[in-house]
C-alpha atoms as a PDB file:
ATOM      1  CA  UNK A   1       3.502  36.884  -1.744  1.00  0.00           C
ATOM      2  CA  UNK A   2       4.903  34.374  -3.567  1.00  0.00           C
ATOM      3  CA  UNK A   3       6.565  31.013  -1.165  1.00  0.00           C
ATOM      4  CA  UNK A   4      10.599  31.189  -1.190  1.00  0.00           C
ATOM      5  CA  UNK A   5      11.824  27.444  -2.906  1.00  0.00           C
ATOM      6  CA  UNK A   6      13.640  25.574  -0.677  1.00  0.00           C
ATOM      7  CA  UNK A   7      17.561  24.669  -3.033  1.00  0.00           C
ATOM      8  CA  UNK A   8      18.521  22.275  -0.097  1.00  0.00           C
ATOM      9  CA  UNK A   9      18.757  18.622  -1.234  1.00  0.00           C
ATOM     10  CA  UNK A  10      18.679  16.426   1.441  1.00  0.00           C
ATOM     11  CA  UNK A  11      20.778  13.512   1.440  1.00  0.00           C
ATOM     12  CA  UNK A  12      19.611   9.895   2.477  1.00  0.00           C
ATOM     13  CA  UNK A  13      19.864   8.750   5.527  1.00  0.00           C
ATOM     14  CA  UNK A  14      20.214  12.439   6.919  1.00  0.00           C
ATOM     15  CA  UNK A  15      17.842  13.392   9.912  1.00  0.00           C
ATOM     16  CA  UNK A  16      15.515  16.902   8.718  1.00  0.00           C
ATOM     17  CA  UNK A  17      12.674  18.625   9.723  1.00  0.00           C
ATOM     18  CA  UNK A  18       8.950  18.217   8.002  1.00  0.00           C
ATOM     19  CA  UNK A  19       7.018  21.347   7.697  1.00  0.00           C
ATOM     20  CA  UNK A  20       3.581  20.308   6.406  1.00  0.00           C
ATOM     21  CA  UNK A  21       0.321  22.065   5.798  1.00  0.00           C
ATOM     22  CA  UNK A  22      -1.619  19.024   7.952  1.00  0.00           C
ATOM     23  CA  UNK A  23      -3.119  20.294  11.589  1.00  0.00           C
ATOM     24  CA  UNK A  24      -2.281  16.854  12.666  1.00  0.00           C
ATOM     25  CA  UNK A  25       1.056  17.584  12.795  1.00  0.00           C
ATOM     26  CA  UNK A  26       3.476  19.373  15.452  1.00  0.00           C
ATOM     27  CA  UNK A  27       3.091  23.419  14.311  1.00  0.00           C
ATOM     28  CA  UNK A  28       7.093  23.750  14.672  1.00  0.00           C
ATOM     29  CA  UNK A  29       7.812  20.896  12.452  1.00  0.00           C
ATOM     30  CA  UNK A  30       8.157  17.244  12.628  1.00  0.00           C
ATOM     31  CA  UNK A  31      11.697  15.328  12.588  1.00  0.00           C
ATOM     32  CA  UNK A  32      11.793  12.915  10.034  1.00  0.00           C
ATOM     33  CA  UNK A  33      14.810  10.832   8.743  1.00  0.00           C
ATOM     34  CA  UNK A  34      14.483  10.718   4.557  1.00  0.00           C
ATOM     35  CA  UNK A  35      14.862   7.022   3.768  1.00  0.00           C
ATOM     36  CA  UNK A  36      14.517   7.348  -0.474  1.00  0.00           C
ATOM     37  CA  UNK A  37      13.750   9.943  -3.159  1.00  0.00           C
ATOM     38  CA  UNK A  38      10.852   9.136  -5.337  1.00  0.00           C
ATOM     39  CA  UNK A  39       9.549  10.372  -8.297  1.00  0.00           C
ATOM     40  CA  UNK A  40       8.343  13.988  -8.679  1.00  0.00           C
ATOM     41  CA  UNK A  41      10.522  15.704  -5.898  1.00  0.00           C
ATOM     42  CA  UNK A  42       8.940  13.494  -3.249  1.00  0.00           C
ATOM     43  CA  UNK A  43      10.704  11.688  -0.458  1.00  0.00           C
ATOM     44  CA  UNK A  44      10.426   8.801   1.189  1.00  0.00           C
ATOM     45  CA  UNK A  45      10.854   9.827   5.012  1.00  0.00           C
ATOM     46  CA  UNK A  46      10.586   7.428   8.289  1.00  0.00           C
ATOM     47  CA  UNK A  47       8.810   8.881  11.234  1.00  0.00           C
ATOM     48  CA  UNK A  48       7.966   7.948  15.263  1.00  0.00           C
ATOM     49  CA  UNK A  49       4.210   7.399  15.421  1.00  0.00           C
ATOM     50  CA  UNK A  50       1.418   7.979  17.836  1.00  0.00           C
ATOM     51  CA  UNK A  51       1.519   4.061  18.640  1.00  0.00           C
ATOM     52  CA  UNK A  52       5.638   4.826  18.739  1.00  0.00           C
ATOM     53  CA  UNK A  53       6.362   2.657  15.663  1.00  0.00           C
ATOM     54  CA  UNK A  54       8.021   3.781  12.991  1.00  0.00           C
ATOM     55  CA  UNK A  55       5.805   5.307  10.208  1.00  0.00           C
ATOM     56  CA  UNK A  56       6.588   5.425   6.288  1.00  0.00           C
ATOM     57  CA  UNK A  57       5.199   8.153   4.018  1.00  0.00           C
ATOM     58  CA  UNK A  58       6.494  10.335   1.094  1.00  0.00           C
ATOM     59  CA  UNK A  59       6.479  14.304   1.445  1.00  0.00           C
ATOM     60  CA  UNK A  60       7.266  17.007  -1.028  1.00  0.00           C
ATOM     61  CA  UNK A  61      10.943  18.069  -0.653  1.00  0.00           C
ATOM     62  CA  UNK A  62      10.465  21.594  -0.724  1.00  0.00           C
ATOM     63  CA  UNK A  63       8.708  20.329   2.492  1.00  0.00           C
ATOM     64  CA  UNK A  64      11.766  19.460   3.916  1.00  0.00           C
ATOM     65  CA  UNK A  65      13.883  21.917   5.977  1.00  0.00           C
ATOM     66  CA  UNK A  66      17.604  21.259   7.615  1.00  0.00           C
ATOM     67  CA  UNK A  67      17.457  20.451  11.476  1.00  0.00           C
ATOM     68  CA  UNK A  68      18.602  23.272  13.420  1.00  0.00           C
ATOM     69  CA  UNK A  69      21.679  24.134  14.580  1.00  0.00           C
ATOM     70  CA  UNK A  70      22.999  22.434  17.683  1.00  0.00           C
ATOM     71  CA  UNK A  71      19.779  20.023  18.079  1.00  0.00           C
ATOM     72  CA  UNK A  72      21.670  16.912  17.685  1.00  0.00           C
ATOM     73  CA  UNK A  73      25.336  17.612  18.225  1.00  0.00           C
END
């Protein structure tokens, strides 16, 4: 079964939800805030770390998945 692309561009500076493959990770996403876009349909996205700093690392955008509705309104 072939994976559905993602057409949503997310803007900078716009708060969205990281769905990676890692088992480090939260299993219903992580909420990231996309800082830059880099080369190769990366993104440069700022995260809350386990020592509560804020954590830089790039992602693939098709990665990258709106926030849902009503979550921060």
């Amino acid at each position: 079964m072939a994976r559905k692309k993602s057409t949503w561009l997310p803007q900078i500076g716009v708060v969205a939800t990281y769905i990676g493959h890692a088992s480090r990770l939260a299993k219903g996403g992580y909420n990231v805030r996309v800082v830059a876009e880099t080369c190769a349909n990366r993104m440069l996205v700022e995260a809350i770390g386990r020592s509560g700093l804020p954590v830089r690392f790039t992602v693939k955008r098709e990665n990258l998945a709106p926030l849902q509705p009503g979550l921060f309104d």
